[in-house]
Structures are given as C-alpha cells and as structure tokens.
N, C-alpha and C. Protein backbone atom coordinates (compact mmCIF):
# COMPACT_ATOMS: atom_id res chain seq x y z
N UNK A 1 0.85 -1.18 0.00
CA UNK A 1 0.00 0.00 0.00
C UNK A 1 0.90 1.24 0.00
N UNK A 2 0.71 2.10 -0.97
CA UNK A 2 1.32 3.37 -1.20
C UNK A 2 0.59 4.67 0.07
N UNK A 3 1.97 5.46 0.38
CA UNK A 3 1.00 6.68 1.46
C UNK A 3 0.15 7.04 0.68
N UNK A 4 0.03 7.37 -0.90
CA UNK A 4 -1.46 8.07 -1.56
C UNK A 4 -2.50 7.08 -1.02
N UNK A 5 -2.52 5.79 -1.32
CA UNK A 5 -3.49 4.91 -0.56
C UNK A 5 -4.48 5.44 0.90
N UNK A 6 -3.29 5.35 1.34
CA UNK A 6 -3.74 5.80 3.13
C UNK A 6 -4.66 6.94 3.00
N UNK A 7 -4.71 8.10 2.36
CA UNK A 7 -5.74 8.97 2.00
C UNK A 7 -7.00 7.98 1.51
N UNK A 8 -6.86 7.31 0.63
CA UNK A 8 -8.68 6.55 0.21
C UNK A 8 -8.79 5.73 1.05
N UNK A 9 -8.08 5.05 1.92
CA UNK A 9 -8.49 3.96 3.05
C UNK A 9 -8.85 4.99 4.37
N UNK A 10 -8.23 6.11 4.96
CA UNK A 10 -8.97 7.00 5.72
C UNK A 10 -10.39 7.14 5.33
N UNK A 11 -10.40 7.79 4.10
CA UNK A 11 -12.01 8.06 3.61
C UNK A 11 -12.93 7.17 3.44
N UNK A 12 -12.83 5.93 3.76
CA UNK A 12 -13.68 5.05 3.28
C UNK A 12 -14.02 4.40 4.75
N UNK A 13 -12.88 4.96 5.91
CA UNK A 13 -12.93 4.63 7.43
C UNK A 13 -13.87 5.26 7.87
N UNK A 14 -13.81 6.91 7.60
CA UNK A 14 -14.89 7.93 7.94
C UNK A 14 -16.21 7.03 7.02
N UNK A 15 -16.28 7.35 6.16
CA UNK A 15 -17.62 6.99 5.43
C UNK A 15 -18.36 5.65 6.08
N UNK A 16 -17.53 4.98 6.37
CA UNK A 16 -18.30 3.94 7.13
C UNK A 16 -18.61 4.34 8.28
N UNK A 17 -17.89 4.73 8.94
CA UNK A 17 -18.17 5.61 10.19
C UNK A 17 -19.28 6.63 10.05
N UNK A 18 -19.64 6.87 8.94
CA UNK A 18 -20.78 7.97 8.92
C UNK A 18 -21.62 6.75 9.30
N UNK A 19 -21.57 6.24 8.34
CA UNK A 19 -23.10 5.08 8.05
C UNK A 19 -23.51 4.50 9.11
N UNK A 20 -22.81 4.61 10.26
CA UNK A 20 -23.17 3.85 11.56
C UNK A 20 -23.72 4.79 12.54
N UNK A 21 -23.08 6.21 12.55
CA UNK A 21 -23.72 7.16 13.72
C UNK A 21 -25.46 7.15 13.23
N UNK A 22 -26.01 7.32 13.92
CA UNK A 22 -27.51 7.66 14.08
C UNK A 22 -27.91 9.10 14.04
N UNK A 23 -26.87 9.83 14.61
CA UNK A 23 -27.27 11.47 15.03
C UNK A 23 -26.52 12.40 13.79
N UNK A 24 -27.27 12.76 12.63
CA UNK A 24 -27.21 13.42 11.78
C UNK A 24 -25.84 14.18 11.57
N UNK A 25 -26.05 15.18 12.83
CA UNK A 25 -25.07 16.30 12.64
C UNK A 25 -23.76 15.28 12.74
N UNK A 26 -22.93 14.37 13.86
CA UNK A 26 -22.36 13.61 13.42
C UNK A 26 -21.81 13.01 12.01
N UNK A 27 -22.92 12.78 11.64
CA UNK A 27 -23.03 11.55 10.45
C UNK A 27 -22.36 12.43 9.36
N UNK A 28 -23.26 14.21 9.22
CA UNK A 28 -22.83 14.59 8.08
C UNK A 28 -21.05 15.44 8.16
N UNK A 29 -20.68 15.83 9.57
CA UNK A 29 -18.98 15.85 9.98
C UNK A 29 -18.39 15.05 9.63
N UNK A 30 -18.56 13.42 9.91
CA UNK A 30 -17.66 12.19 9.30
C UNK A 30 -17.79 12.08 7.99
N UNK A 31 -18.88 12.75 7.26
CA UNK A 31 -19.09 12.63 5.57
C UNK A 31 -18.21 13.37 5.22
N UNK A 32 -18.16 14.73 5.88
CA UNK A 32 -16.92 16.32 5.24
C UNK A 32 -15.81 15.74 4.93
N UNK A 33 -15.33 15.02 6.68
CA UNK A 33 -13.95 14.42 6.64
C UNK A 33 -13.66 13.66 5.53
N UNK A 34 -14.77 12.56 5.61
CA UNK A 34 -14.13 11.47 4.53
C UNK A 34 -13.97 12.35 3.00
N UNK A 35 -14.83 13.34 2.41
CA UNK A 35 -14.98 13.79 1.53
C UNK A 35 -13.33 14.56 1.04
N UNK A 36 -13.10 15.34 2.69
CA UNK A 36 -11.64 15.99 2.31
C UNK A 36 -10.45 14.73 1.93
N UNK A 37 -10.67 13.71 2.79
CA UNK A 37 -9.24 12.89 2.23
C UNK A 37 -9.49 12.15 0.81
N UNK A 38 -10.77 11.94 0.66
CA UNK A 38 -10.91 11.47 -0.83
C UNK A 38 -10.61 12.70 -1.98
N UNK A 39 -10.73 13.87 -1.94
CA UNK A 39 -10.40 14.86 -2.54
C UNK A 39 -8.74 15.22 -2.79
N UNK A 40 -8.18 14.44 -1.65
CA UNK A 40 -6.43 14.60 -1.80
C UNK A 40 -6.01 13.58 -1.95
N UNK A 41 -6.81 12.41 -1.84
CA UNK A 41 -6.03 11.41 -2.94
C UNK A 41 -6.78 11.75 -4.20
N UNK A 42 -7.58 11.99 -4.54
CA UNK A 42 -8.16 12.51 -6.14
C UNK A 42 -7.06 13.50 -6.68
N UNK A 43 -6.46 14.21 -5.78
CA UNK A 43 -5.50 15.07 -6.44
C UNK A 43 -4.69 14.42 -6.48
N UNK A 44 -3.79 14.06 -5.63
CA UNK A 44 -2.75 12.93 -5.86
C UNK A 44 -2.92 11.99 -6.70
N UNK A 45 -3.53 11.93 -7.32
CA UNK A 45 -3.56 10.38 -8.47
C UNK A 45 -4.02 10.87 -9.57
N UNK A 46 -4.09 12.61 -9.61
CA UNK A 46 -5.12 12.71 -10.82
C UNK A 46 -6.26 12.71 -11.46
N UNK A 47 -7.19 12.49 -10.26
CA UNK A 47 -8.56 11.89 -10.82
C UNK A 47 -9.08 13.42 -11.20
N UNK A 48 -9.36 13.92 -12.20
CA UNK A 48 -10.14 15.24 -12.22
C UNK A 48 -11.23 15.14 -11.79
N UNK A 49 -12.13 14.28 -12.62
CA UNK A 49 -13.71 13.81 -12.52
C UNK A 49 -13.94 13.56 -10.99
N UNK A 50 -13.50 12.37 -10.69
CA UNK A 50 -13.79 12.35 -9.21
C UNK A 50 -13.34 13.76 -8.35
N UNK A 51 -12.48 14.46 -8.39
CA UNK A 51 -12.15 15.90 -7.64
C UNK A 51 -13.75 16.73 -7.65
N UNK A 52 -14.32 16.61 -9.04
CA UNK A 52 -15.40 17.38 -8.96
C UNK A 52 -16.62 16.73 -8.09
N UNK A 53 -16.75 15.35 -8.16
CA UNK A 53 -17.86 14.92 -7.71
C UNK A 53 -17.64 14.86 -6.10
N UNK A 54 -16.32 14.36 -6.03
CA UNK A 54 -16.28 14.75 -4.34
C UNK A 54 -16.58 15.80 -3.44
N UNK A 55 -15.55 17.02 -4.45
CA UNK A 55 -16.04 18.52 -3.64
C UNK A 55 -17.27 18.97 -3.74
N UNK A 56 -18.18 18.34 -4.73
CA UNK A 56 -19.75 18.49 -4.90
C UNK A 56 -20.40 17.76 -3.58
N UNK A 57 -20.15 16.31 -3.64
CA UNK A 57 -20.42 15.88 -1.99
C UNK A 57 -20.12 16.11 -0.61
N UNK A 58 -19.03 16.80 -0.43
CA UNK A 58 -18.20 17.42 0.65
C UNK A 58 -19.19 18.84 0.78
N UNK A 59 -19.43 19.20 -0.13
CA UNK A 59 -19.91 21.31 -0.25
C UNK A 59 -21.37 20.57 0.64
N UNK A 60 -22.15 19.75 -0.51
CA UNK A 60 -23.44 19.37 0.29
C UNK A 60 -23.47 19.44 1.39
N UNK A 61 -22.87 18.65 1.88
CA UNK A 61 -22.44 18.31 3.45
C UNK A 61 -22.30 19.49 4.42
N UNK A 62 -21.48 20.40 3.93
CA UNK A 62 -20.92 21.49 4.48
C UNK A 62 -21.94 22.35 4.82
N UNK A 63 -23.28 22.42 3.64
CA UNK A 63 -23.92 23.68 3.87
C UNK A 63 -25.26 22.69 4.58
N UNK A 64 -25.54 21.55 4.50
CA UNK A 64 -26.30 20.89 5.87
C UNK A 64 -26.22 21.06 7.03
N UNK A 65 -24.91 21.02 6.91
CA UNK A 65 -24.13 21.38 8.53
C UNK A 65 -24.05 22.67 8.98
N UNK A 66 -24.55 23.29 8.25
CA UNK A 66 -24.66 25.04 8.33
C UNK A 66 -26.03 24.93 8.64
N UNK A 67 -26.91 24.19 7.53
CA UNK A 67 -28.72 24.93 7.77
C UNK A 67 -28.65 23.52 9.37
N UNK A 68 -28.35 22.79 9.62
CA UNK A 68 -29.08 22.55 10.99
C UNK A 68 -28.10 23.23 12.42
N UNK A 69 -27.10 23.72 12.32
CA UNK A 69 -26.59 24.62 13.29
C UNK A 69 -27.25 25.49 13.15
N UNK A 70 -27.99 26.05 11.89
CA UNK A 70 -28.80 27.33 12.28
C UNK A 70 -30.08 27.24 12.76
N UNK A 71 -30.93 25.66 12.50
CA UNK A 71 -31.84 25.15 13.45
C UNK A 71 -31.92 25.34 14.89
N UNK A 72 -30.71 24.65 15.08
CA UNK A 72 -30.07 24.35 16.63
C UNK A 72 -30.57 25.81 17.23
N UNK A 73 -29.74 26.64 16.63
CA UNK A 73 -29.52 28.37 17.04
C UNK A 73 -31.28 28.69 16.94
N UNK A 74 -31.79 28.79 15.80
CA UNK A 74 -33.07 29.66 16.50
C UNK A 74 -33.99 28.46 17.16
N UNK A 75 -33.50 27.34 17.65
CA UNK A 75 -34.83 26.05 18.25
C UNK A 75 -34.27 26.46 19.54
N UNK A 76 -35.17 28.21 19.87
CA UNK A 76 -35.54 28.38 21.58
C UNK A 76 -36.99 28.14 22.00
N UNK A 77 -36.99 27.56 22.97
CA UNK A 77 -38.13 26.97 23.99
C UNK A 77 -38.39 27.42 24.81
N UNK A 78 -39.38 27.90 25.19
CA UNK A 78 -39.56 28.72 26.86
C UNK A 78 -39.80 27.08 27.97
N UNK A 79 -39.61 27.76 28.90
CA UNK A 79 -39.68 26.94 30.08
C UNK A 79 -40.85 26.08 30.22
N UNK A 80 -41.88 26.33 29.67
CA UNK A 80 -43.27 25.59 29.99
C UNK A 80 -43.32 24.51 28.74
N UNK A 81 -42.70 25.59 27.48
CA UNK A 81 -42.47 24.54 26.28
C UNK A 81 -41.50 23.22 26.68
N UNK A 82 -40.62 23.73 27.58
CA UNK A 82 -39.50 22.43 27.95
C UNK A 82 -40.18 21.55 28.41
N UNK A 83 -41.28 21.91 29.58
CA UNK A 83 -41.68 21.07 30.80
C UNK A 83 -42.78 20.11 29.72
N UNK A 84 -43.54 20.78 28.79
CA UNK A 84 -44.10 19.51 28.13
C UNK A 84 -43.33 19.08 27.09
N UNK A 85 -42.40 19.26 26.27
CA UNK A 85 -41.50 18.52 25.43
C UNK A 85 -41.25 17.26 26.43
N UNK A 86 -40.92 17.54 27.69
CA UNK A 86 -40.18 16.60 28.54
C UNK A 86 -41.27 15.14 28.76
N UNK A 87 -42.13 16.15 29.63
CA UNK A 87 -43.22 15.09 30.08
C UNK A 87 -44.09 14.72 28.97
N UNK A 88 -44.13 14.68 27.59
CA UNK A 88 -45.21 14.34 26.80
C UNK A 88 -44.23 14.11 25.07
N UNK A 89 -43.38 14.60 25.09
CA UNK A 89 -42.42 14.35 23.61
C UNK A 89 -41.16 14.26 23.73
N UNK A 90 -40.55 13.77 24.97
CA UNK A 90 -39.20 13.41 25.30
C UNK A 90 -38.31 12.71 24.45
N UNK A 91 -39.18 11.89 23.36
CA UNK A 91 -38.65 11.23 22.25
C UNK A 91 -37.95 12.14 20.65
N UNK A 92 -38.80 13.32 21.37
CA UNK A 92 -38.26 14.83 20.20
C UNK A 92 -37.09 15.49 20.97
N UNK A 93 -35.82 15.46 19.48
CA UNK A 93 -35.49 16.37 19.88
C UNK A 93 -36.05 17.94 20.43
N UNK A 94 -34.64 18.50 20.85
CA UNK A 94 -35.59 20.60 20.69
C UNK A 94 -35.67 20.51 19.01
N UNK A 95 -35.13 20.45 18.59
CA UNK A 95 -35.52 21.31 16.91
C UNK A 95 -36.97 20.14 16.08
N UNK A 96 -37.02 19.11 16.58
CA UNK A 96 -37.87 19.00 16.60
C UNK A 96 -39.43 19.36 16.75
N UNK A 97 -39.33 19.23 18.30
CA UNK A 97 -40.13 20.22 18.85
C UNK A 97 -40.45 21.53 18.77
N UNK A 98 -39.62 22.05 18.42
CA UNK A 98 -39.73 23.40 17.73
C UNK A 98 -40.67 23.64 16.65
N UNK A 99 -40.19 22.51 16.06
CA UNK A 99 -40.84 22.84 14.96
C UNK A 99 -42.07 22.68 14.98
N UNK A 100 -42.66 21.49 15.61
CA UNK A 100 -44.04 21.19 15.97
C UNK A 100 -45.10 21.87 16.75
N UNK A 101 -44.10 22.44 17.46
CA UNK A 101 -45.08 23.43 18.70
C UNK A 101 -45.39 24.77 17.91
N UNK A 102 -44.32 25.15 16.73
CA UNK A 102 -44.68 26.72 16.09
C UNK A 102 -45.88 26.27 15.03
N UNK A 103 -46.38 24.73 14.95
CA UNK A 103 -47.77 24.74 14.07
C UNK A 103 -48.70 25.08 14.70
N UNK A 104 -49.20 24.92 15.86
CA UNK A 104 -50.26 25.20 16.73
C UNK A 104 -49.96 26.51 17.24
N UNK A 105 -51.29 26.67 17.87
CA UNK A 105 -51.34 28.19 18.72
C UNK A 105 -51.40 27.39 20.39
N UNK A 106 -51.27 28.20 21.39
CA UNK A 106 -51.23 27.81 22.74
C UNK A 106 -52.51 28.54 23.00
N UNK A 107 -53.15 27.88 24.19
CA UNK A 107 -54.74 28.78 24.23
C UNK A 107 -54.66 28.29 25.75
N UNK A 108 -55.60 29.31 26.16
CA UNK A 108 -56.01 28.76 27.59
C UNK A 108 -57.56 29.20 27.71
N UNK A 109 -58.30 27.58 28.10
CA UNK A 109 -59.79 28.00 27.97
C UNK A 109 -60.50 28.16 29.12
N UNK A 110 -61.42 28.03 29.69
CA UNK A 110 -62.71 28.61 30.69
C UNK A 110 -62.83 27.31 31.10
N UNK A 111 -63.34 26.52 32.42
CA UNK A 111 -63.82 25.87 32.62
C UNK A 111 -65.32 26.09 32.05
N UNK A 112 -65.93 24.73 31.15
CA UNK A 112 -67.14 24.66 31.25
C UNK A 112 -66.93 24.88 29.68
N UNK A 113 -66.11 25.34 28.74
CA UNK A 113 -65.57 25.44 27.45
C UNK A 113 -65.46 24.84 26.50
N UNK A 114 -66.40 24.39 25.37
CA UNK A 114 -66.74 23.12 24.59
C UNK A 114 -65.60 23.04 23.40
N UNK A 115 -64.47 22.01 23.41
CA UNK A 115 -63.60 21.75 23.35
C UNK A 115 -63.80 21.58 21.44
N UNK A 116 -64.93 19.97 21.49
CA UNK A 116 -65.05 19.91 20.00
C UNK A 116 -66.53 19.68 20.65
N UNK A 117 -67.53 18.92 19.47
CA UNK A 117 -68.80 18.45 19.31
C UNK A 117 -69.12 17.28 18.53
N UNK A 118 -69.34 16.30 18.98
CA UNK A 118 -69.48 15.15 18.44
C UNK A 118 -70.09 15.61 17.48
N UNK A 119 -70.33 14.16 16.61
CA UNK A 119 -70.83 14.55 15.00
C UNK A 119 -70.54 15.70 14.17
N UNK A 120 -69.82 16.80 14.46
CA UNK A 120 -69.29 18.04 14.24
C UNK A 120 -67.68 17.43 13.26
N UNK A 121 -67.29 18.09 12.22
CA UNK A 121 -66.05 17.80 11.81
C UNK A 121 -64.95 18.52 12.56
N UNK A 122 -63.75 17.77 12.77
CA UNK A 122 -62.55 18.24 13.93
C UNK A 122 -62.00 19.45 13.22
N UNK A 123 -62.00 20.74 13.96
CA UNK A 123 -61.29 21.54 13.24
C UNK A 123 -60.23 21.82 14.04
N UNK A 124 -59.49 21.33 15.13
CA UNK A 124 -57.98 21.18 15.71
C UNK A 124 -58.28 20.19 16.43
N UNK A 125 -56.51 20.31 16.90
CA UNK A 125 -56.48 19.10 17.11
C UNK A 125 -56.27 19.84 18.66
N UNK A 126 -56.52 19.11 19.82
CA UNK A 126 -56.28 19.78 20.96
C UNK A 126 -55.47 19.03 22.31
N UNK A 127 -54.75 19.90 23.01
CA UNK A 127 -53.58 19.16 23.68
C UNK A 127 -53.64 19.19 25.09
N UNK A 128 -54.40 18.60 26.06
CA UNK A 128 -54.09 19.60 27.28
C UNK A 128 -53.41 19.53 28.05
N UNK A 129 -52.65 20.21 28.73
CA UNK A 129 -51.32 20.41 29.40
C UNK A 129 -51.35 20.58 30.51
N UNK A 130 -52.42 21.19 30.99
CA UNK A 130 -52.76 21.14 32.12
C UNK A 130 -54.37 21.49 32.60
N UNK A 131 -54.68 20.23 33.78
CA UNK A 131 -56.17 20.63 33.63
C UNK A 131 -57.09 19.54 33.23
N UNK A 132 -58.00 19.60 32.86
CA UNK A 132 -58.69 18.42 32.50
C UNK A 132 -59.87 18.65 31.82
N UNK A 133 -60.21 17.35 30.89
CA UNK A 133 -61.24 17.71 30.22
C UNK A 133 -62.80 16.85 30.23
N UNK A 134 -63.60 16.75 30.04
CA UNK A 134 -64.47 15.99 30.08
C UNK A 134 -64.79 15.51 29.02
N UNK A 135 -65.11 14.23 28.65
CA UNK A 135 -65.29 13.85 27.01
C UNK A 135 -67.01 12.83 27.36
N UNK A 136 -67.91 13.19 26.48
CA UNK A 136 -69.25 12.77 26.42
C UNK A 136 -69.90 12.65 24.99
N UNK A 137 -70.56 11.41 25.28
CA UNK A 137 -70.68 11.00 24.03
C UNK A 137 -72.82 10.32 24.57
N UNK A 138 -73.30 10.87 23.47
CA UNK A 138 -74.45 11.14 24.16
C UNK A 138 -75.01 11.35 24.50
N UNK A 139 -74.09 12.85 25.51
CA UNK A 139 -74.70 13.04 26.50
C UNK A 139 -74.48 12.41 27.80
N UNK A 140 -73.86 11.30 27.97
CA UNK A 140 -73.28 10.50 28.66
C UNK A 140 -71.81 10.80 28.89
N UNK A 141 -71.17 10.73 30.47
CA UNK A 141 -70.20 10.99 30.17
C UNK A 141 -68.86 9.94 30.38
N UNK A 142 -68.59 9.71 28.77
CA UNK A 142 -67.53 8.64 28.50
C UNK A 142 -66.20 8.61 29.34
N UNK A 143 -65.57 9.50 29.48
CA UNK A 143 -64.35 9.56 30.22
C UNK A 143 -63.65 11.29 30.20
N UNK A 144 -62.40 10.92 31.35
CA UNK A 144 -62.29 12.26 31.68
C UNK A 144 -60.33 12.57 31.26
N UNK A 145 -59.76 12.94 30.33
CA UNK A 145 -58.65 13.51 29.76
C UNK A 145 -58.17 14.04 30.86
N UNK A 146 -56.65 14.11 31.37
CA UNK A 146 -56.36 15.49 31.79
C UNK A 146 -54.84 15.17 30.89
C-alpha cells in the first residue's frame, strides 16, 4: 500500500463511520472528513472527474451542517415549552419540537368550554397540558382527559 493509498483507506474509514452514527449532525462531519481525504487522494492520483464529484459531496455536506446549526440556534423553547416537550415528547429532539409546537397556537380555555362536538367535523387538534377535560358522548359521560 502506497501513502497516496492511506488517504482513500482513511475516507472510506470515515464513510463507514458515517453510516453507523444515528445522530445526523455527526453523520454529516464524518461525511466532510471522509470527503476531504478522498479529494487529496483525487489530487494525488489525478482523478479530475472524481475531484469534482467529491467537492460536490463534501460542499453538500458542508452547507447541511450550516442549515441545521442554524436550526439548533433559532430552536428556543420557553420553560413551559421544555416542561411539556419533557413530560409528553421526550422522544423529540428541541428542533424537533420546535418545529411542531410553532404549528399550533397555545390557548387557555374557561372551565365549562366546549372543546369539539361530536358529530361536528374536527377543526384542531387539541392538547391539554394542564387541567382536565371531560369527554361525552351522548350526552353521557364517557371519560375524563387530563
């Protein structure tokens, strides 16, 4: 094995190494890496073609890793948003959650406050966080949400 070698056997260490992390931002850092040493053995050996397609896969990478650090950066949560991410979507990340909680509006209703209406079509979907609800069907009352 030639030292130019050792450059495509690094990159192919990372790349596998991508394929195994689970956590994105990870995954797409070990892609950059592998991308830069495959790019200097592409120079070292000449490959033009491959030089282009690499630094095309490496750039990708690069500016992923830019748009979810800038996720990261604006996925702020207030304190009450934390306390139910925690207790009710602990399985979400924050930027996750972020994202999910800016579809809905937050409301706070009245006791005694008719939520939906049976036979009525659902026009939201509703979450409660705290508090409780009564659910009746009939007229009867089926069970109680909190």
């Amino acid at each position: 094995m030639s030292s130019t070698d050792i450059f495509l056997h690094v990159s192919y260490i990372l790349l596998v190494g991508a394929s195994l992390v689970r956590n994105i931002l990870p995954l797409r850092v070990l892609a950059i890496a592998s991308g830069c040493f495959s790019i200097v053995y592409d120079v070292l050996m000449g490959l033009e073609g491959a030089i282009l397609w690499e630094a095309t896969f490496t750039l990708v990478n690069v500016v992923q890793v830019g748009i979810i650090i800038n996720e990261k950066r604006k996925a702020q949560i207030t304190g009450e948003e934390e306390s139910l991410r925690q207790r009710m979507f602990g399985q979400l990340s924050v930027v996750d959650f972020h994202r999910m909680i800016r579809t809905g509006t937050w409301l706070s209703t009245v006791t005694g406050e008719t939520l939906t209406t049976q036979g009525q079509p659902v026009s939201r979907i509703v979450l409660i966080t705290d508090g409780a609800a009564r659910v009746e069907i009939d007229a009867t009352v089926a069970a109680y949400c909190r």
